[in-house]
Protein backbone atom coordinates (compact mmCIF):
# COMPACT_ATOMS: atom_id res chain seq x y z
CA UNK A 1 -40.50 14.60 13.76
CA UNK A 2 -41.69 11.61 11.46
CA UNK A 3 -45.21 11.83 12.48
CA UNK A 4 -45.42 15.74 12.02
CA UNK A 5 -43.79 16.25 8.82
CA UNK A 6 -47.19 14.26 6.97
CA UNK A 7 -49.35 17.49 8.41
CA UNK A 8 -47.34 19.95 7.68
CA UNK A 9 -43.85 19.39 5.71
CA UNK A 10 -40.78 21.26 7.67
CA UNK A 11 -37.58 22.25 6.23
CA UNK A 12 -34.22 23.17 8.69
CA UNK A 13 -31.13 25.10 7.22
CA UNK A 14 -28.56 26.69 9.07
CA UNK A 15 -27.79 29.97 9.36
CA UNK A 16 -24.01 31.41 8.20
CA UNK A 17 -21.92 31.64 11.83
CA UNK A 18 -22.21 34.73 14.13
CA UNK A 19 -20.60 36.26 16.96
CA UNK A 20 -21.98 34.06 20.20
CA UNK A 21 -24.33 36.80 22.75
CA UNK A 22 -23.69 34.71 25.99
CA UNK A 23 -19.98 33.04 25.08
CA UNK A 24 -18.32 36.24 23.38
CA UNK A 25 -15.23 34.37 22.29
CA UNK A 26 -16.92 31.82 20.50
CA UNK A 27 -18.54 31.85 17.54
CA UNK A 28 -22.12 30.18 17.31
CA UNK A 29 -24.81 29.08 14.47
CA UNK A 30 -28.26 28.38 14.29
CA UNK A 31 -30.93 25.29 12.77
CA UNK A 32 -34.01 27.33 11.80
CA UNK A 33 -36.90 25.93 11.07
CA UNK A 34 -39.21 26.67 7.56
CA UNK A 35 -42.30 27.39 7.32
CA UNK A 36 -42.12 30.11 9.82
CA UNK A 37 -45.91 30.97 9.50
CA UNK A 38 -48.46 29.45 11.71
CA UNK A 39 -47.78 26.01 12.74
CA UNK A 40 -50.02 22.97 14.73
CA UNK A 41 -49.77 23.08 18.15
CA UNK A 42 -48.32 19.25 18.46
CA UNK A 43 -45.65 20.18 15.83
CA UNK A 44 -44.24 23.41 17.79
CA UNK A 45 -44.61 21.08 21.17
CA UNK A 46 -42.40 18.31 19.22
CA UNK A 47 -39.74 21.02 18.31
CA UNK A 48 -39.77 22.32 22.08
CA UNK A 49 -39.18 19.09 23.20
CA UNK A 50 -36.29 18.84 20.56
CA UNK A 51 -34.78 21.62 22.04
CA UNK A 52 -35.94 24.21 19.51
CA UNK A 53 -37.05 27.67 20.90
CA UNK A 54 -39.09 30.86 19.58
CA UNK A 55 -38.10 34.67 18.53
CA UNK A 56 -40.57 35.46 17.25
CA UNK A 57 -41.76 34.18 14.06
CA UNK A 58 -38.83 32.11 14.16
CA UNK A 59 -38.18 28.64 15.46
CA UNK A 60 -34.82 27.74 15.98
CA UNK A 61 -32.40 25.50 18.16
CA UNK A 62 -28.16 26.43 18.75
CA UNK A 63 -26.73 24.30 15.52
CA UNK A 64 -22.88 25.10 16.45
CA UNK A 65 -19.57 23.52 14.85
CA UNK A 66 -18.15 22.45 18.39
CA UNK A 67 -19.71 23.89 21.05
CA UNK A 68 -22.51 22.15 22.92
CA UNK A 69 -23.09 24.79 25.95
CA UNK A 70 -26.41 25.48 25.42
CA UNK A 71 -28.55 22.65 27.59
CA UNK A 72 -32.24 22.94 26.44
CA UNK A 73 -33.82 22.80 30.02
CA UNK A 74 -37.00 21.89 31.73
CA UNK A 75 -39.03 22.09 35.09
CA UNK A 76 -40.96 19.01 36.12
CA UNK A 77 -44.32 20.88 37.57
CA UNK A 78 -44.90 17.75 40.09
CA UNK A 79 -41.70 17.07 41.33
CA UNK A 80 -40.92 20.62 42.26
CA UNK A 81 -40.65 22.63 45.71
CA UNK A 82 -39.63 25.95 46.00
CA UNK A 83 -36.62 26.65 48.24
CA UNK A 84 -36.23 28.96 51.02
CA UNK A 85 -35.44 32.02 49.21
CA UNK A 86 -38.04 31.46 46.50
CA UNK A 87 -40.30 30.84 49.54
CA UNK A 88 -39.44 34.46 50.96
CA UNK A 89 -39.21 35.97 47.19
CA UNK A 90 -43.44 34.30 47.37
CA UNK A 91 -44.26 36.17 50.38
CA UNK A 92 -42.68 39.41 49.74
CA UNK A 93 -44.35 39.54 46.60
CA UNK A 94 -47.88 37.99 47.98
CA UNK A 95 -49.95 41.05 46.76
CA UNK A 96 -48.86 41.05 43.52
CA UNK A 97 -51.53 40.41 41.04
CA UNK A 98 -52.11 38.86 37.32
CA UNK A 99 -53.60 38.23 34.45
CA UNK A 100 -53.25 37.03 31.15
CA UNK A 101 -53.74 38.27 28.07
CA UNK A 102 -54.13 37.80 23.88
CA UNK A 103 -50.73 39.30 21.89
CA UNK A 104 -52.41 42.75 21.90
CA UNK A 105 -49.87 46.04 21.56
CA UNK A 106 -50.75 48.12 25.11
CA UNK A 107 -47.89 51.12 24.62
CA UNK A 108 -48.00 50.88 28.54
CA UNK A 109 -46.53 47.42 28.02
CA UNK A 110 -43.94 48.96 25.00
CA UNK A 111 -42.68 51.53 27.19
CA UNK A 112 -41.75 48.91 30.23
CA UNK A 113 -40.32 46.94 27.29
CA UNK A 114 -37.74 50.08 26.17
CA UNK A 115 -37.08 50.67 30.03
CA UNK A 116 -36.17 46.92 30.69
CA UNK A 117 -33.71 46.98 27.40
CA UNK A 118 -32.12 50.28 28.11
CA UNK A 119 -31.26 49.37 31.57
CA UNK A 120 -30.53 45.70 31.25
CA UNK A 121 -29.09 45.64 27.53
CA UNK A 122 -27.88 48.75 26.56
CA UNK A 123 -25.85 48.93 23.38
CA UNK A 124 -26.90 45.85 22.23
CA UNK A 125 -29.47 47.05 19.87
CA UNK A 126 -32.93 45.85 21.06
CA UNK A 127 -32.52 49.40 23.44
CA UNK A 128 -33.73 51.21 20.64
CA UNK A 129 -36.57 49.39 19.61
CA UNK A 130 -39.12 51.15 18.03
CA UNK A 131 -42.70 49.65 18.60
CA UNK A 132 -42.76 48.07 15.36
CA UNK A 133 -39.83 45.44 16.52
CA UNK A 134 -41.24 45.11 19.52
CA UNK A 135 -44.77 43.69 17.93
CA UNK A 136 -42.36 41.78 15.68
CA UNK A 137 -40.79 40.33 18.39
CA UNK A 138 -43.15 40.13 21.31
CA UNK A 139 -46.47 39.95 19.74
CA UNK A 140 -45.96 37.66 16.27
CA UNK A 141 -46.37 34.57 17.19
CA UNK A 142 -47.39 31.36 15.20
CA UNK A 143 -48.18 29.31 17.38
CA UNK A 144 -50.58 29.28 20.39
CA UNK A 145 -49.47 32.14 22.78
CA UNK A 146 -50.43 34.30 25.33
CA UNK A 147 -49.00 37.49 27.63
CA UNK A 148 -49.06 37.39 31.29
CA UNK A 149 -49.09 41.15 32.86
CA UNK A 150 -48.58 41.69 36.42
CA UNK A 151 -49.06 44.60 38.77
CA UNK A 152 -48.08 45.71 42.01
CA UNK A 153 -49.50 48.35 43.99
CA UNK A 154 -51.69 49.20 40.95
CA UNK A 155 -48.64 49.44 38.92
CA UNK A 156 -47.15 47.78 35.61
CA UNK A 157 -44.14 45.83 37.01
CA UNK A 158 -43.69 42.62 34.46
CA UNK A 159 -44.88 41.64 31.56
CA UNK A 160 -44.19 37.74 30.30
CA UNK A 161 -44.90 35.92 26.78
CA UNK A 162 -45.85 32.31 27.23
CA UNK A 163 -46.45 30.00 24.73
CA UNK A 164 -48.42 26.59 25.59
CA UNK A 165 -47.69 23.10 24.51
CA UNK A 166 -49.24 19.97 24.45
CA UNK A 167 -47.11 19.34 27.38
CA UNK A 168 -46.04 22.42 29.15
CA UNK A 169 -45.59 25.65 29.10
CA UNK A 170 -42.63 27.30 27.29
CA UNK A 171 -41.48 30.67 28.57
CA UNK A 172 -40.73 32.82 25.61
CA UNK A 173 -39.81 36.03 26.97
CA UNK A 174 -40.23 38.66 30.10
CA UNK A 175 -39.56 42.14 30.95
CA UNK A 176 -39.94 43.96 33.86
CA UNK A 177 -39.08 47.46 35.61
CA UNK A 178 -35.77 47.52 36.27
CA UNK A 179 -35.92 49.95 38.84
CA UNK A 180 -37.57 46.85 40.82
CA UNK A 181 -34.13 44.41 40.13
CA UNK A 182 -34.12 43.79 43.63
CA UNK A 183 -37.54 42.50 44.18
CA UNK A 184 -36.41 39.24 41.97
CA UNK A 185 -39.46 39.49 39.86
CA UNK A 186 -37.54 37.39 37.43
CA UNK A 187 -37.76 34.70 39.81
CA UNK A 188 -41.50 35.36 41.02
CA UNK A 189 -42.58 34.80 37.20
CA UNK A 190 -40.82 31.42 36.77
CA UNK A 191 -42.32 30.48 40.32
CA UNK A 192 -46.13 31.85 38.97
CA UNK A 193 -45.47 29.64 35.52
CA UNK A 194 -44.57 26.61 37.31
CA UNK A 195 -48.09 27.69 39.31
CA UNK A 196 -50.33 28.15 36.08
CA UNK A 197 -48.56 24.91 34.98
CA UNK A 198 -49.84 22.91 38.09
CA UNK A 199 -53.41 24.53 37.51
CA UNK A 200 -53.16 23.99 33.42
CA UNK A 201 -52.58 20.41 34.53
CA UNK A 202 -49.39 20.53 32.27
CA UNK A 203 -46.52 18.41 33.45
CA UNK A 204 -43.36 20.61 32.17
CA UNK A 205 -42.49 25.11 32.61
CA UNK A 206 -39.60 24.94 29.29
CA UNK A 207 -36.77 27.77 30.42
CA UNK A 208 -34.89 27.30 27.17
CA UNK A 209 -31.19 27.27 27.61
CA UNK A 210 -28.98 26.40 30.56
CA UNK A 211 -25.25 27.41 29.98
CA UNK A 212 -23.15 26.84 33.16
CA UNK A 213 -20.25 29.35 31.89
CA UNK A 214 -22.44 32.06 31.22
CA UNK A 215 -23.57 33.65 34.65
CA UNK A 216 -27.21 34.72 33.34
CA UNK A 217 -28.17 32.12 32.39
CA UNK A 218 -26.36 29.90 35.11
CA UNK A 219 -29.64 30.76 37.21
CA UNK A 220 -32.15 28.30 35.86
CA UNK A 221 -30.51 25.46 37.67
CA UNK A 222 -32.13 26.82 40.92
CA UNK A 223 -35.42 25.58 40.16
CA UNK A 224 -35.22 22.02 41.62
CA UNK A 225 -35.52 19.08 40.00
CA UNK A 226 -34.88 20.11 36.34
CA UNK A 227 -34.19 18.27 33.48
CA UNK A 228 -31.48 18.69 30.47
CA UNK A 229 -32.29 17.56 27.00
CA UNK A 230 -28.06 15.71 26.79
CA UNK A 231 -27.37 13.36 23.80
CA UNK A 232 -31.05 13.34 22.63
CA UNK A 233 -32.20 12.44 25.50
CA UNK A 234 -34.29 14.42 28.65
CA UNK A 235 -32.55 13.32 31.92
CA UNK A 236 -32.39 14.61 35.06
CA UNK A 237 -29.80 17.08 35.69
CA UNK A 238 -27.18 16.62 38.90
CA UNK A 239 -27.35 18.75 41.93
């Protein structure tokens, strides 16, 4: 961070300890990074590749007492090939179509955005967003960012905030209709950013955190090779 901090001076405290979401019986802290304003494209893509990650306006990275669960993760756009059920998962959803967008509020987008929450998340809060948080959250961004919508059958299925690096692409945050959990549009959209990747010419899709014990987030180690950020260094993870 050496080179960076001449451009634009960053300060990291740690927030007070909190219940953990993904490892209830632990508790868990956070490094957060100040300014939280607009920042230079090569000092977010340093923090990425630090293992920091976005909410927003905020830029943060797990800062725990003990635990060290949380595996920063990346996809190496060049080495990858989809496996046979990401193959089908491509073919059953051939028709579906895309495009991206600036961090615009669309209340088509809001209300698949309060579906998603109050079917995958309820009682955790965010299922009562009103569309204020949700700008806060999905559309404030200081860096450079952009929203990828996709339909199906001429209908709203996913939307997905991306923001773009100097290396890669990091992939913020997505929602999608949850009446559609079987169609493993979560999957499709990590497949499609590893494609927009390829065509960006950008050598890296950033999942943010792998955490074997917790089972939803378990899933990123499908995507084949993939790389953990361990001890400070960004190594290939085992099979």
């Amino acid at each position: 961070m050496r080179e960076a901090a001449h451009v634009m001076p960053l300060q990291f405290y740690a927030t007070a300890a909190y219940e953990c979401s993904y490892l209830p019986e632990l508790m868990a802290r956070s490094q957060v990074v100040v300014p939280s304003g607009r920042m230079e494209q090569r000092v977010y893509s340093e923090l990425v590749r630090q293992g920091f990650r976005r909410s927003g306006q905020f830029v943060y990275r797990p800062w725990c007492d003990q635990c060290k669960a949380c595996v920063p993760v990346r996809v190496p756009v060049n080495g990858f090939a989809p496996n046979r059920t990401q193959r089908k998962i491509l073919s059953r959803l051939s028709g579906m179509r895309s495009r991206l967008l600036g961090l615009d509020y669309q209340d088509a987008h809001f209300q698949l955005y309060r579906r998603y929450q109050q079917a995958r998340h309820s009682g955790g809060g965010m299922d009562e967003d009103t569309s204020e948080q949700y700008e806060n959250f999905i559309l404030q961004s200081g860096v450079n960012s952009m929203l990828a919508e996709f339909m199906l059958d001429d209908r709203l299925v996913m939307v997905s905030l991306i923001d773009q690096l100097d290396d890669g692409l990091s992939a913020v945050y997505t929602f999608f209709d949850p009446d559609l959990h079987k169609h493993s549009l979560g999957v499709y959209n990590v497949l499609w950013q590893l494609g927009l990747a390829r065509q960006l010419g950008l050598p890296y899709v950033y999942l943010g955190y792998w955490i074997a014990q917790c089972r939803k987030m378990a899933y990123k180690t499908d995507y084949r090779p993939i790389e953990g950020l361990l001890h400070g260094r960004w190594q290939r993870l085992p099979d």
